[in-house]
N, C-alpha and C. Protein backbone atom coordinates (compact mmCIF):
# COMPACT_ATOMS: atom_id res chain seq x y z
N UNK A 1 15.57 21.60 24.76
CA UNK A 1 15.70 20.48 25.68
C UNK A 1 16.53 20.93 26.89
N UNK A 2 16.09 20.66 27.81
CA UNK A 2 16.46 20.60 29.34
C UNK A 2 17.63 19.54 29.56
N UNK A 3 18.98 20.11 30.31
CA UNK A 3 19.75 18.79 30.37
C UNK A 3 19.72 18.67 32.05
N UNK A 4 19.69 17.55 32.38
CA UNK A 4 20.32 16.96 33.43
C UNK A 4 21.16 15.88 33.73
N UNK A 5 22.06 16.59 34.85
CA UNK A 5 23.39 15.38 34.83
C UNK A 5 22.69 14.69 36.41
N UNK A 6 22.96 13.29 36.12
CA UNK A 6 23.32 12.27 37.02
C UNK A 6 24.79 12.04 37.48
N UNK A 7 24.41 12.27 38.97
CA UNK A 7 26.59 12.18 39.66
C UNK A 7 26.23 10.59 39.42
N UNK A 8 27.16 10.70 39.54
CA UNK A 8 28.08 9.00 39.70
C UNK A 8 27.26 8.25 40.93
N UNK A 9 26.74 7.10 40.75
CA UNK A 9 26.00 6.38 42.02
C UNK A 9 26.11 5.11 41.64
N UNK A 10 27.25 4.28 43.14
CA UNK A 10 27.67 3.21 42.96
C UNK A 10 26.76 2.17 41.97
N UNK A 11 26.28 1.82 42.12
CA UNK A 11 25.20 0.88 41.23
C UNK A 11 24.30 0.92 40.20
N UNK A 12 23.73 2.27 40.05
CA UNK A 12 22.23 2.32 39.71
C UNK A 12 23.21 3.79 38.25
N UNK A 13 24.21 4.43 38.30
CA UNK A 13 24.57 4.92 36.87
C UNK A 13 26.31 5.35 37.74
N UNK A 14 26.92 4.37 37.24
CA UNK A 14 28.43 4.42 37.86
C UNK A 14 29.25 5.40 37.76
N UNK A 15 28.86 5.56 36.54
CA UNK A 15 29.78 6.74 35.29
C UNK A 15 29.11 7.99 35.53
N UNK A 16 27.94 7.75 36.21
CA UNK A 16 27.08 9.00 36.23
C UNK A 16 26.65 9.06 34.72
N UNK A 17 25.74 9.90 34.38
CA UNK A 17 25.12 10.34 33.32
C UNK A 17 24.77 11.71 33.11
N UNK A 18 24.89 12.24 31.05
CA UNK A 18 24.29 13.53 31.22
C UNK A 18 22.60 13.33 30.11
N UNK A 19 21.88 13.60 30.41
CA UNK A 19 20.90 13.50 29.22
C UNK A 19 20.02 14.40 29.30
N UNK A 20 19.38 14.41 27.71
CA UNK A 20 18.52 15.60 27.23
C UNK A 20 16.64 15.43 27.82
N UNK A 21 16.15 16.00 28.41
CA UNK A 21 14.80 15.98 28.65
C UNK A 21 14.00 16.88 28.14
N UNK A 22 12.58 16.72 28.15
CA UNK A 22 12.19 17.23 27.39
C UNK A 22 11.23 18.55 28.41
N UNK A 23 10.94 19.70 28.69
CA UNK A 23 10.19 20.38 29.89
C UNK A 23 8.61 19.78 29.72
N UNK A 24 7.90 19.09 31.31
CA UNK A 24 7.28 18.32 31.81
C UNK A 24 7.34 17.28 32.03
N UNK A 25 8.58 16.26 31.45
CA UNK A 25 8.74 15.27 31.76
C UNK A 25 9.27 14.85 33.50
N UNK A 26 8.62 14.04 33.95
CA UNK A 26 9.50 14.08 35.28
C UNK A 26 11.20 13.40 35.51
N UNK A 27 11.52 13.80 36.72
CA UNK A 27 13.21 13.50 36.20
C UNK A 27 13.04 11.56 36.65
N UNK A 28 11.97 10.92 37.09
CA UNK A 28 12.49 9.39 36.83
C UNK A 28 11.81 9.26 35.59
N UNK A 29 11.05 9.63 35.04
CA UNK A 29 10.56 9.18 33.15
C UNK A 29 11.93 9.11 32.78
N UNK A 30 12.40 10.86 32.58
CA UNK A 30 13.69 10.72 31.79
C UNK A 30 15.02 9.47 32.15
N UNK A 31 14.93 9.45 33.46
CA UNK A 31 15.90 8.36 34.07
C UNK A 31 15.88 7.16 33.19
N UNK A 32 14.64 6.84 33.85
CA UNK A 32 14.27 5.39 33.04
C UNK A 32 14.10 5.26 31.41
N UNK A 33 13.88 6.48 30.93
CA UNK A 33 13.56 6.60 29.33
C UNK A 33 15.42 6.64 28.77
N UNK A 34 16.37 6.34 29.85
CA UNK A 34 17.84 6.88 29.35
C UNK A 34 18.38 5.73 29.94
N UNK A 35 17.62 4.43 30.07
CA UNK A 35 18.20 3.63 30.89
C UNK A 35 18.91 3.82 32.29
N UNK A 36 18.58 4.71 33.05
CA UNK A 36 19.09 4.46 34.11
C UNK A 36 17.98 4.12 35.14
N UNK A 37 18.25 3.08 36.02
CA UNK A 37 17.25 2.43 36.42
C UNK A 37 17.07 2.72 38.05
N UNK A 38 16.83 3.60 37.66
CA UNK A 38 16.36 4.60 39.46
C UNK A 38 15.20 3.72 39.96
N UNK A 39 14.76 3.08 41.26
CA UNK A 39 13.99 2.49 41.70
C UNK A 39 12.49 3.19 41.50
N UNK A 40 11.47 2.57 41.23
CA UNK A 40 10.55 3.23 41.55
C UNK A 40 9.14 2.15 41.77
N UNK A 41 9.19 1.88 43.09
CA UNK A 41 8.56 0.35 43.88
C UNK A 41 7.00 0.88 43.48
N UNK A 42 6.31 2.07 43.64
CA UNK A 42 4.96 2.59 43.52
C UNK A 42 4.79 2.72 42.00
N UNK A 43 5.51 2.77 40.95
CA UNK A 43 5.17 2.53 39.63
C UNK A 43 4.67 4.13 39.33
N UNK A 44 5.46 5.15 40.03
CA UNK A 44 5.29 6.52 40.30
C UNK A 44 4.47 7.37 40.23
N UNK A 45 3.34 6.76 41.88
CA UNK A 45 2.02 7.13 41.53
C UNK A 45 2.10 7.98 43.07
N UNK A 46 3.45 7.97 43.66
CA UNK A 46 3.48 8.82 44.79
C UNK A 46 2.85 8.15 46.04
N UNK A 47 3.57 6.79 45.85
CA UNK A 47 3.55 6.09 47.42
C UNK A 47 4.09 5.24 47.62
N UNK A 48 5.73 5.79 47.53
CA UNK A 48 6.56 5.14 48.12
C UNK A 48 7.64 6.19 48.06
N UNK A 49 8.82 5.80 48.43
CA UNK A 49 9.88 6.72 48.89
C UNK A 49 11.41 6.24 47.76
N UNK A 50 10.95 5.24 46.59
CA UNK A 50 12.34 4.57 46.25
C UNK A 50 12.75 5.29 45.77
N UNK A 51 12.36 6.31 44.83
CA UNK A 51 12.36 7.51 43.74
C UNK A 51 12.97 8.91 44.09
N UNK A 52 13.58 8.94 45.59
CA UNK A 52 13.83 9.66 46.43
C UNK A 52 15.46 10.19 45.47
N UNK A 53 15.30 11.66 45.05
CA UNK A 53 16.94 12.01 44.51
C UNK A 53 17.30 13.53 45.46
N UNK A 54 18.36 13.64 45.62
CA UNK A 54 19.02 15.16 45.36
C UNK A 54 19.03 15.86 44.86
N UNK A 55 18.29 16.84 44.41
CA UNK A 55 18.35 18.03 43.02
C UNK A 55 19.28 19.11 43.81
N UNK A 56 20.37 18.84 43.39
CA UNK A 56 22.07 19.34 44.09
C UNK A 56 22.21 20.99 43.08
N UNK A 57 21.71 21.18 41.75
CA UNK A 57 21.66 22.58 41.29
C UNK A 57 19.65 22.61 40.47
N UNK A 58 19.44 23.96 40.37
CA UNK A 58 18.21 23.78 39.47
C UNK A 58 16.80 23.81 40.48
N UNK A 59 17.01 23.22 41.96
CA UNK A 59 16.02 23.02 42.57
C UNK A 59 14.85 23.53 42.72
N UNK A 60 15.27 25.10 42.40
CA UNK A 60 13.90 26.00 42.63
C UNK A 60 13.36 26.53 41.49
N UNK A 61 14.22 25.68 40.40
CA UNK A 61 13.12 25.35 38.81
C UNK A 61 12.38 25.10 39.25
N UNK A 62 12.14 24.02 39.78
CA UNK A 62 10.88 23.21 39.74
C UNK A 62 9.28 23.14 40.81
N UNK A 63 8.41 22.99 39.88
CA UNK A 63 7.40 23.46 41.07
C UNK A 63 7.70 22.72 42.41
N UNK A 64 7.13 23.50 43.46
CA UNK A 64 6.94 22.93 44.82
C UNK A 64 6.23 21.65 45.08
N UNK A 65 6.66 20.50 45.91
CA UNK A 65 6.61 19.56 46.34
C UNK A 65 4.86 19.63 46.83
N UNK A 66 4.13 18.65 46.74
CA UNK A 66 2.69 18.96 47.35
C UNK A 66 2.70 18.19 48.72
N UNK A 67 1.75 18.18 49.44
CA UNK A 67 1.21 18.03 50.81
C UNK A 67 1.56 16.32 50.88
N UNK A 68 1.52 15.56 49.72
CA UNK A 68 1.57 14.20 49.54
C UNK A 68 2.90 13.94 49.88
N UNK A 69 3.91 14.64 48.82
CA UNK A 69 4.89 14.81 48.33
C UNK A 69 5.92 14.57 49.24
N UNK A 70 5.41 15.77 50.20
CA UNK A 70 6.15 16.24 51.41
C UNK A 70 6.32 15.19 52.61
N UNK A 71 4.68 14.33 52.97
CA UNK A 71 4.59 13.22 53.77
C UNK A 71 5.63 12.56 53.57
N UNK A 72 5.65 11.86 52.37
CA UNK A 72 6.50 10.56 51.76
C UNK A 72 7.70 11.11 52.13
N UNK A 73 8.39 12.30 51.83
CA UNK A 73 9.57 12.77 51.63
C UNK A 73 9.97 12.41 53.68
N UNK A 74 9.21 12.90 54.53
CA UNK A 74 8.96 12.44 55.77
C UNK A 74 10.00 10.90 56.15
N UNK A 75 9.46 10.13 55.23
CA UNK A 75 9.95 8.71 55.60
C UNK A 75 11.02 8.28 54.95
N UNK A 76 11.47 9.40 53.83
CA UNK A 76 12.78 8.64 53.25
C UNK A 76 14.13 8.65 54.04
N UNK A 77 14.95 7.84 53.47
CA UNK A 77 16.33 7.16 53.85
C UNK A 77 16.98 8.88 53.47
N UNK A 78 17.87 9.79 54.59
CA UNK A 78 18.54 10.47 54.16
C UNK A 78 18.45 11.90 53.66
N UNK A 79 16.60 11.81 54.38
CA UNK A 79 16.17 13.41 53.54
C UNK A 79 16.89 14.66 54.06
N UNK A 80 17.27 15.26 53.04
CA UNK A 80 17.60 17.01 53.10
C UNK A 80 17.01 17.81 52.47
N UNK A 81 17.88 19.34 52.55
CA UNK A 81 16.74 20.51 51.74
C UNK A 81 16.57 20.00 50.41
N UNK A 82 17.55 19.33 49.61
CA UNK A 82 17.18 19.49 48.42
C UNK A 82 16.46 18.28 48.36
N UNK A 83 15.75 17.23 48.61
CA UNK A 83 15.33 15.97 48.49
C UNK A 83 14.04 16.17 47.44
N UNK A 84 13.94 15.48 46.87
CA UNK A 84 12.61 15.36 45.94
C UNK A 84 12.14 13.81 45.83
N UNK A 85 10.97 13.55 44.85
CA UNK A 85 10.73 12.06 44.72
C UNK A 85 10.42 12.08 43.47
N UNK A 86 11.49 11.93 42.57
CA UNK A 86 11.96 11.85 41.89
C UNK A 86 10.54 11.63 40.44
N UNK A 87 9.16 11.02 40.54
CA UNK A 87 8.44 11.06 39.88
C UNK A 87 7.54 11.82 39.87
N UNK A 88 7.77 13.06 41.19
CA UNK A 88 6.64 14.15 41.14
C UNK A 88 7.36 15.51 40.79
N UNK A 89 9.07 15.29 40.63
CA UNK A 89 9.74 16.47 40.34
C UNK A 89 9.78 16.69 39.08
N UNK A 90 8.72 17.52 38.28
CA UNK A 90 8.36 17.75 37.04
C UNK A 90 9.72 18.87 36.30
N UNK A 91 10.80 18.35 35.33
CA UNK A 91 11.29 18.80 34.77
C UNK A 91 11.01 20.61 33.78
N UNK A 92 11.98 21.74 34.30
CA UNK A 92 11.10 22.52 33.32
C UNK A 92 12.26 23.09 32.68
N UNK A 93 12.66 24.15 32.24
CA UNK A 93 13.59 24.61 31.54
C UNK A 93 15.06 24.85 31.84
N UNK A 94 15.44 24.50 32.74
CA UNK A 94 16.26 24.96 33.46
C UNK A 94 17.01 23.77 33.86
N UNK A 95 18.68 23.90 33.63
CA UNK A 95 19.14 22.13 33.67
C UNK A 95 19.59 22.24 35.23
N UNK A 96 19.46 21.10 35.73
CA UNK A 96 19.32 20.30 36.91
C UNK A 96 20.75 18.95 36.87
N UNK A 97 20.95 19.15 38.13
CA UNK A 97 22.22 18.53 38.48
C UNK A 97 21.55 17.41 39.90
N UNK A 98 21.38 16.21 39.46
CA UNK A 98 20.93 15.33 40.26
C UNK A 98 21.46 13.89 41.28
N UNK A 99 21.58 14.12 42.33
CA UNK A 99 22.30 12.80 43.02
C UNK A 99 20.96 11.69 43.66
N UNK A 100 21.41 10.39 43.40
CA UNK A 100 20.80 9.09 43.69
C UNK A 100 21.23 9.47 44.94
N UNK A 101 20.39 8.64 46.10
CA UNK A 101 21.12 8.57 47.33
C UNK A 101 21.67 7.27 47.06
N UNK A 102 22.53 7.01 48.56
CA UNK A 102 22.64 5.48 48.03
C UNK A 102 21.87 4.37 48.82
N UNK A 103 21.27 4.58 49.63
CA UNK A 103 19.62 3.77 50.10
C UNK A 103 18.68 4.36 50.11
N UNK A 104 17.78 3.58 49.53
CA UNK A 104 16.67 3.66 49.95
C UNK A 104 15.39 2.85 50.62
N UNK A 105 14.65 3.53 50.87
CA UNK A 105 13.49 2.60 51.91
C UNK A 105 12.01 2.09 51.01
N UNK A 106 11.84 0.95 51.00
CA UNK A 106 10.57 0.63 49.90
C UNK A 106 9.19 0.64 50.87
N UNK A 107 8.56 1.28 51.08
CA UNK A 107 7.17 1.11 52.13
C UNK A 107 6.15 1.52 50.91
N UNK A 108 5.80 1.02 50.35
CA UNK A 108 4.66 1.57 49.16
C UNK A 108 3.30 1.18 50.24
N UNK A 109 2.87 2.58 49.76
CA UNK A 109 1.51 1.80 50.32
C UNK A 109 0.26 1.77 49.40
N UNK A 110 -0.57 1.20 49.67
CA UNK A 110 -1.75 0.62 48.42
C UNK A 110 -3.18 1.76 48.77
N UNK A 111 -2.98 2.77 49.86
CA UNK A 111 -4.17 3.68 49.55
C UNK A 111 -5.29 3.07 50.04
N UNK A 112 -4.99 1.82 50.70
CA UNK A 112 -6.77 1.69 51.65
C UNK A 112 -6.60 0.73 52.92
């Protein structure tokens, strides 16, 4: 099992969190499968931006961001190098150190 820690984020895991994942799971499954309730307005089908985290260590575990990925990442609240969206950043062996931002922007869009 893969661990990743959650820093401390005013609202959404205070205390921060550390938990066990499993490699392929993405890091909001595990979020949400650990109770922590990371936004995710698109129901994490990769169209919207709520899901938006920091992968602060571990980053270049994980496969590369796709062409979609990258758009969305475009419109979020706060993006930097390490930014991901949080339901396409597929967990793999390697533990990961993750920050919530603390806004985010909800624009889901419906694909037609």
């Amino acid at each position: 099992m893969t661990k990743v820690v959650f820093l401390p984020h005013e609202t959404i895991c205070p205390e921060g969190a550390v938990i066990e994942v499993e490699p392929g799971e993405s890091i909001c499954e595990a979020a949400l499968r650990n109770d922590i309730e990371i936004e995710h307005a698109c129901e994490m089908s990769c169209a919207c931006t709520t899901c938006h985290v920091y992968v602060r260590e571990g980053f270049d575990s994980l496969e590369e961001a796709d062409e979609l990925e990258e758009d969305y990442l475009d419109k979020a609240w706060g993006v930097d190098p390490d930014s991901r969206l949080s339901c396409q950043a597929v967990v793999k062996d390697q533990d990961l150190i993750v920050e919530i931002p603390k806004y985010t922007i909800n624009m889901v869009s419906e694909k037609h």
